[in-house]
Protein backbone atom coordinates (compact mmCIF):
# COMPACT_ATOMS: atom_id res chain seq x y z
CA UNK A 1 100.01 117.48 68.07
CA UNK A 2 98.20 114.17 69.36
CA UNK A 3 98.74 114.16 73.25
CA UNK A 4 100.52 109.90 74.56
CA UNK A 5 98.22 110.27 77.29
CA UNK A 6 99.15 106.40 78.32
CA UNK A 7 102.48 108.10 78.21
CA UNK A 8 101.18 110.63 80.99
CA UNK A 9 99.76 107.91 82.72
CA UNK A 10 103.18 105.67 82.93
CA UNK A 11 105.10 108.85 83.76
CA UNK A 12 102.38 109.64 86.37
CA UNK A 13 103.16 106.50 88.02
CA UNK A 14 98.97 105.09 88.66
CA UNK A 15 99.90 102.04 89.44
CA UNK A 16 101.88 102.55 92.46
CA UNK A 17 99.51 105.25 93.49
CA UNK A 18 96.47 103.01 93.48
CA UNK A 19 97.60 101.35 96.44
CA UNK A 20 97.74 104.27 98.65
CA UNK A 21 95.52 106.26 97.51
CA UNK A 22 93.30 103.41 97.64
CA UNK A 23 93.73 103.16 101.19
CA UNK A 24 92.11 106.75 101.70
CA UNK A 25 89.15 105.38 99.94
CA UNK A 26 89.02 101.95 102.01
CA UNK A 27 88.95 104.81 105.18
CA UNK A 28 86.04 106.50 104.17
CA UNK A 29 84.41 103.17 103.30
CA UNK A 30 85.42 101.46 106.15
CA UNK A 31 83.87 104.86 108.69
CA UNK A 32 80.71 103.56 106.55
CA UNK A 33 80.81 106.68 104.24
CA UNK A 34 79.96 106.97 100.52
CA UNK A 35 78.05 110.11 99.68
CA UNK A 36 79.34 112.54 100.77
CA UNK A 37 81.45 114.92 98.28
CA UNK A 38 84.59 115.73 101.05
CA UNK A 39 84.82 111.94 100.74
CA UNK A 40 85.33 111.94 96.82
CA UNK A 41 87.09 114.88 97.34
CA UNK A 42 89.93 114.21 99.92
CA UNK A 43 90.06 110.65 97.65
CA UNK A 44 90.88 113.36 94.69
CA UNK A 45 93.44 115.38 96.78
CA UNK A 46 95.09 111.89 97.88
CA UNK A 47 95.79 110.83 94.27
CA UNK A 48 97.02 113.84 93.28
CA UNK A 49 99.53 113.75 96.59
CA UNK A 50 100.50 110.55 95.92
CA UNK A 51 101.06 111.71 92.21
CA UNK A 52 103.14 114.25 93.44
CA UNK A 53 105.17 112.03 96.41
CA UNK A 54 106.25 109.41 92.94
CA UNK A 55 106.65 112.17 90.02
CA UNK A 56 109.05 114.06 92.87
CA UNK A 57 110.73 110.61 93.50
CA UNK A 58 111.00 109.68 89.37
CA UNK A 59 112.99 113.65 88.88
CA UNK A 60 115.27 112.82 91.87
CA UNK A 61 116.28 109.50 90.67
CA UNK A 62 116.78 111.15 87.59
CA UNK A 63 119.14 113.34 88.83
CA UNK A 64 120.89 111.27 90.98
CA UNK A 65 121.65 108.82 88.06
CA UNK A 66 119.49 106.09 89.60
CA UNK A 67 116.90 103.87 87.15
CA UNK A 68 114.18 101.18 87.67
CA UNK A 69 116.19 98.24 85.73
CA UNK A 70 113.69 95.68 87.56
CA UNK A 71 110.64 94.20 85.52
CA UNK A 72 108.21 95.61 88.60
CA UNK A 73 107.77 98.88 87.06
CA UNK A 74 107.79 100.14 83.59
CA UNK A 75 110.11 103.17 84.32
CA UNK A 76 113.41 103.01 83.19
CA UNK A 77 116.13 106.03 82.08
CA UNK A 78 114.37 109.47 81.32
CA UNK A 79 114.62 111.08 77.72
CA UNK A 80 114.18 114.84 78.06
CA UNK A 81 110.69 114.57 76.83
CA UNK A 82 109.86 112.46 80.06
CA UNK A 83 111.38 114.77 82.45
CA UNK A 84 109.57 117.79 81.07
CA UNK A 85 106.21 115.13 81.34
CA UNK A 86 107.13 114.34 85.02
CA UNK A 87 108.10 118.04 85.92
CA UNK A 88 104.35 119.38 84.89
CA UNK A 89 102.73 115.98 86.50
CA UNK A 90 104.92 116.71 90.23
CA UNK A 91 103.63 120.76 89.96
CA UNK A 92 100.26 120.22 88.93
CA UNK A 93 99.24 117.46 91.15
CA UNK A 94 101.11 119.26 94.21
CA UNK A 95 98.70 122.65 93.48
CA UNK A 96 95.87 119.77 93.30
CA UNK A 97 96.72 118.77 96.75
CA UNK A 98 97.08 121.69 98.50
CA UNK A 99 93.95 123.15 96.79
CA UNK A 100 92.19 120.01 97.81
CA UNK A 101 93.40 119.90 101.36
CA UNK A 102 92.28 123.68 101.85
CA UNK A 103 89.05 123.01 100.37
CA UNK A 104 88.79 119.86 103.11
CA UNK A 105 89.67 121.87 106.07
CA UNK A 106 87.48 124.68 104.69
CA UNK A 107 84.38 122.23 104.50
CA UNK A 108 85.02 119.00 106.48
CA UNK A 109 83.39 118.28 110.00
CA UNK A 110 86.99 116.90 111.30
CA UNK A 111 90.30 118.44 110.25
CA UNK A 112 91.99 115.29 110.63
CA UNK A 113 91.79 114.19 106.78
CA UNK A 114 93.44 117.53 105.84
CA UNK A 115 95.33 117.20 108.64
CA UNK A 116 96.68 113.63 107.56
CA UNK A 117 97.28 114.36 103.71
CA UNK A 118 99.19 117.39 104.59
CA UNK A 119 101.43 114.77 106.54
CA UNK A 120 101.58 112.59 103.08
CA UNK A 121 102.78 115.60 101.15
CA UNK A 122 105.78 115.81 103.63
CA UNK A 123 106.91 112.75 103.94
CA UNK A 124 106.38 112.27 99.77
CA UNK A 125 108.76 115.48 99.69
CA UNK A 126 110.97 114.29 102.61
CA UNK A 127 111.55 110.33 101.08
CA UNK A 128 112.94 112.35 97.83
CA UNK A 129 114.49 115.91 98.43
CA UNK A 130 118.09 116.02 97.46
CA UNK A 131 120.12 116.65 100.88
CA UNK A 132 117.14 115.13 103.41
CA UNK A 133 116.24 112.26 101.20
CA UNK A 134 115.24 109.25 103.22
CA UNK A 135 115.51 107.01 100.86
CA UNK A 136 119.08 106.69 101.63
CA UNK A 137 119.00 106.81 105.34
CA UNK A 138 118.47 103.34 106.24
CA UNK A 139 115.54 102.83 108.37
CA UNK A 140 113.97 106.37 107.31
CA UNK A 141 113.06 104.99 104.04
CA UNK A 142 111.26 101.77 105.09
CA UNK A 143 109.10 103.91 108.04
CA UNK A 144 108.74 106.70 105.45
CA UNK A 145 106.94 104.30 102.72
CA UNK A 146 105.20 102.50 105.53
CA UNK A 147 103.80 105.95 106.38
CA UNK A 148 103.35 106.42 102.84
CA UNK A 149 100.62 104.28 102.63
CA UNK A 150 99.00 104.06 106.11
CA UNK A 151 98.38 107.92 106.39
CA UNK A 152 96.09 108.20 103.62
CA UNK A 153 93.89 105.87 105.11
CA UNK A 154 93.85 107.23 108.44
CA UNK A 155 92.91 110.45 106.70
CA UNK A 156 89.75 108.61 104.95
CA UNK A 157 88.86 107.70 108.18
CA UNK A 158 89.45 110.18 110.31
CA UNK A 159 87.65 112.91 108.56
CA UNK A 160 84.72 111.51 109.80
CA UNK A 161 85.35 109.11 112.71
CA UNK A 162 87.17 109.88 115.66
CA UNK A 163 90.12 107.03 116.41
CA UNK A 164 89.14 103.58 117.73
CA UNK A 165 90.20 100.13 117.84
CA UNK A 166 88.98 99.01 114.48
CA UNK A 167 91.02 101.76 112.33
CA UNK A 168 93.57 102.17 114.17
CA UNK A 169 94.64 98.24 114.49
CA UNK A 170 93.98 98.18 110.73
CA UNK A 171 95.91 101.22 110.16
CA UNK A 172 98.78 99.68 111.98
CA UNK A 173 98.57 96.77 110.48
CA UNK A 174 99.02 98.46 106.42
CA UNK A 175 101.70 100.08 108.40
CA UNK A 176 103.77 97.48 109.45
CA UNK A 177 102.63 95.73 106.27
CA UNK A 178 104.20 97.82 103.74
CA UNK A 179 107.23 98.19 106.15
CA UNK A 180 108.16 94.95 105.11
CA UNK A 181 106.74 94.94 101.31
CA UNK A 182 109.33 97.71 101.09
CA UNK A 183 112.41 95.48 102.23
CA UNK A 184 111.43 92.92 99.35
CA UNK A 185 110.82 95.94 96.90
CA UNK A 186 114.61 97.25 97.53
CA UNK A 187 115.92 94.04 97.22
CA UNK A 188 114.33 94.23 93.31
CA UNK A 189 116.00 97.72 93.23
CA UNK A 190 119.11 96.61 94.75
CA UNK A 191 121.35 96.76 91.55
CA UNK A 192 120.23 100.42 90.55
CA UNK A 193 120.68 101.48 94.03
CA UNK A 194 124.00 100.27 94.17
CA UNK A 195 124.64 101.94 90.99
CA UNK A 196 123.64 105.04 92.32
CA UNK A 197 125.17 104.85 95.63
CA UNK A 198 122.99 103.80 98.14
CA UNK A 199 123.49 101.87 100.86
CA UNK A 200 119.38 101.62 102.25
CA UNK A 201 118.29 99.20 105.00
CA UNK A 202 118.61 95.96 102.48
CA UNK A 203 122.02 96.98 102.10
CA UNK A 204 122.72 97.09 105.45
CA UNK A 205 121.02 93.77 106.42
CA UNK A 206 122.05 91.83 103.61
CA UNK A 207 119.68 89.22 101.79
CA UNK A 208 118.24 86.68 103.91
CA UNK A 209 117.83 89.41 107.07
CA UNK A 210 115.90 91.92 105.13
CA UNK A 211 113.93 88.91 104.21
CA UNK A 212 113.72 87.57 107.86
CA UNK A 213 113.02 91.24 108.95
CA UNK A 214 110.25 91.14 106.15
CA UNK A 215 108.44 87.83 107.72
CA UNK A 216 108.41 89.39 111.38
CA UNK A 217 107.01 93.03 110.00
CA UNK A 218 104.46 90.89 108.09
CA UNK A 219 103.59 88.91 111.04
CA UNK A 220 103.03 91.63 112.89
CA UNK A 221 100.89 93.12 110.63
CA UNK A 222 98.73 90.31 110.58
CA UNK A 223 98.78 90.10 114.49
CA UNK A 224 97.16 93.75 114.41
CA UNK A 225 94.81 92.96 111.55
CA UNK A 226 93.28 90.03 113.92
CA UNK A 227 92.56 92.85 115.86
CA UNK A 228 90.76 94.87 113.87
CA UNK A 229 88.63 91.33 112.56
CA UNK A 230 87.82 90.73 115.89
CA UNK A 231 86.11 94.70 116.43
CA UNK A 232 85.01 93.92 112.28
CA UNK A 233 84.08 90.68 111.35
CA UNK A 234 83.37 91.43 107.76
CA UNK A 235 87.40 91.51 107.40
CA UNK A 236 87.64 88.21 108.44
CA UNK A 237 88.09 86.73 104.62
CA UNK A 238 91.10 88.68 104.36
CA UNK A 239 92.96 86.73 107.17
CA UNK A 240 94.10 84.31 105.09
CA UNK A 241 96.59 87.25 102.75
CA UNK A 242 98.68 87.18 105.30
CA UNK A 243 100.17 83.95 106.43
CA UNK A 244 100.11 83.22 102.48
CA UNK A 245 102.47 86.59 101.93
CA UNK A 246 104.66 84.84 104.98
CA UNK A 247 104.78 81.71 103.23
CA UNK A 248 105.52 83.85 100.15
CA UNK A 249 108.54 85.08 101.96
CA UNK A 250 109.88 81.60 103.06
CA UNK A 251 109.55 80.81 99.50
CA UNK A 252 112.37 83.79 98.49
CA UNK A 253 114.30 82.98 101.55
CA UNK A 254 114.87 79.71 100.44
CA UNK A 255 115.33 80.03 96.43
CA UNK A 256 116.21 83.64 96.11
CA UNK A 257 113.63 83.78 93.28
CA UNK A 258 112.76 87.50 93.10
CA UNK A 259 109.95 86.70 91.32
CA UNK A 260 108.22 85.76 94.13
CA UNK A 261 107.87 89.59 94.75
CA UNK A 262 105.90 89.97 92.15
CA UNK A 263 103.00 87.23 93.12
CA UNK A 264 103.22 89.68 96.42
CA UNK A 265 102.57 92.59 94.36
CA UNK A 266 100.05 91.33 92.39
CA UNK A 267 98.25 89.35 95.85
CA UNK A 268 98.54 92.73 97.57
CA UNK A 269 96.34 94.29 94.45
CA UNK A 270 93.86 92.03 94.48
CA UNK A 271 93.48 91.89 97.83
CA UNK A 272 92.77 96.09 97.73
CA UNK A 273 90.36 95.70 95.04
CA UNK A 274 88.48 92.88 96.82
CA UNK A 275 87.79 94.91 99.91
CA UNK A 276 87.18 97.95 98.46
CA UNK A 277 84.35 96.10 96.62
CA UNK A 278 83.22 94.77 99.68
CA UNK A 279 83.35 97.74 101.67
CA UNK A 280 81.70 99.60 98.89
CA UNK A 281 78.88 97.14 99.22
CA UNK A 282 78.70 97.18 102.81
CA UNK A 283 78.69 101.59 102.81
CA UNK A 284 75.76 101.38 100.15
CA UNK A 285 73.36 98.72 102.34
């Protein structure tokens, strides 16, 4: 039987996983790192946890009758054949993980990579488990996919770098980023959540505060990332994302044009491939 393996790939949900896992590879880069195989390997162990943290989240929805209706993703309702799909992709990239975060404690210098991914398993299992699930306690969900996609950077880095300034202001600043990306990715998910009963932070804020709440996380993200320019000059060319996301935001406050969302998305993409190419660059010379 021929194998859909772009099938496996939708299922597997890449393209949200690019963008944290990523940001474990923009750690190691950034601690000036490139050879070394726990590098490649923790960025192995932090796809297949962030595999895990959206397969988990695509079976819960499932079963709590809640589907991406929104053109940002290409999942919509599950046939049978997907759910068996996603079932094998959640158990086989957790065993991945776990096998790759024993092998980085086993044969890092730091523990703190391990240490870190560990932490992204959790809080992948945590944002999704049926009776915990954060993604309907309002507040919990925005932190928890903030912390989805700062920690694996922070492990990148801190497998081989002890904390300072540089990381940790840019840490805090994809942190505080994504806090608010989330707020403008529930409002895109708004009708399915209502659908399925959930009343997140965007529910509770309403429209134009989630997007007011968005601007401020945003600007404080930016606030830290001047920071971490001002310790790392070579970031300084990716100032400018930013104000132009705020500006971005203004924009849907004032037409309600989710689209909008989407030039985010796709900025925010570009803007990760940019600096990992520059970083890349940097690590090699």
């Amino acid at each position: 039987m021929k194998v859909d393996y772009r099938r496996y790939v939708r299922l597997s949900r890449l393209r949200e996983v690019q963008t944290s896992a990523g940001q474990y590879a923009i750690g190691f880069l950034l601690a000036c790192v490139l050879f070394k195989p726990t590098a490649w390997l923790g960025l192995l162990t932090a796809t297949a946890a962030g595999v895990f943290a959206f397969t988990y989240n695509t079976i819960m929805d499932h079963r709590a009758g809640q589907t991406v209706e929104h053109s940002g993703k290409a999942l919509g309702p599950l046939s049978p054949e997907d759910l068996r799909i996603s079932k094998h992709l959640c158990l086989g990239s957790l065993g991945i993980a776990l096998v790759g975060i024993l092998l980085l404690l086993k044969f890092s210098e730091r523990p703190g990579g391990a240490a870190f991914l560990l932490f992204y398993l959790l809080i992948g299992f945590l944002y999704s488990a049926p009776e915990i699930r954060w993604k309907e306690k309002p507040g919990l969900e925005c932190v928890s996919n903030g912390l989805a996609h700062a920690l694996p950077f922070f492990a990148g880095y801190f497998q081989f770098r002890t904390p300072d300034i540089p990381a940790l202001a840019y840490g805090l600043s994809f942190f505080f980023f994504m806090c608010g990306y989330y707020l403008l990715h529930c409002l895109e998910d708004r009708e399915s959540d209502r659908k399925a009963g959930i009343e997140n932070l965007c529910y509770v804020l309403g429209f134009e505060r989630s997007i007011n709440t968005a601007i401020t996380l945003t600007g404080l993200a930016g606030l830290f990332f001047l920071v971490a320019v001002f310790r790392l000059p070579i970031l300084f060319i990716f100032l400018p994302f930013y104000p132009a996301v705020i500006v971005a935001e203004l924009t849907l406050l004032r037409k309600e044009d989710l689209g909008v969302i989407a030039l985010v998305r796709k900025g925010g993409r570009v803007y990760g491939a940019v600096l990992f190419v520059v970083l890349f660059v940097r690590a090699l010379v």
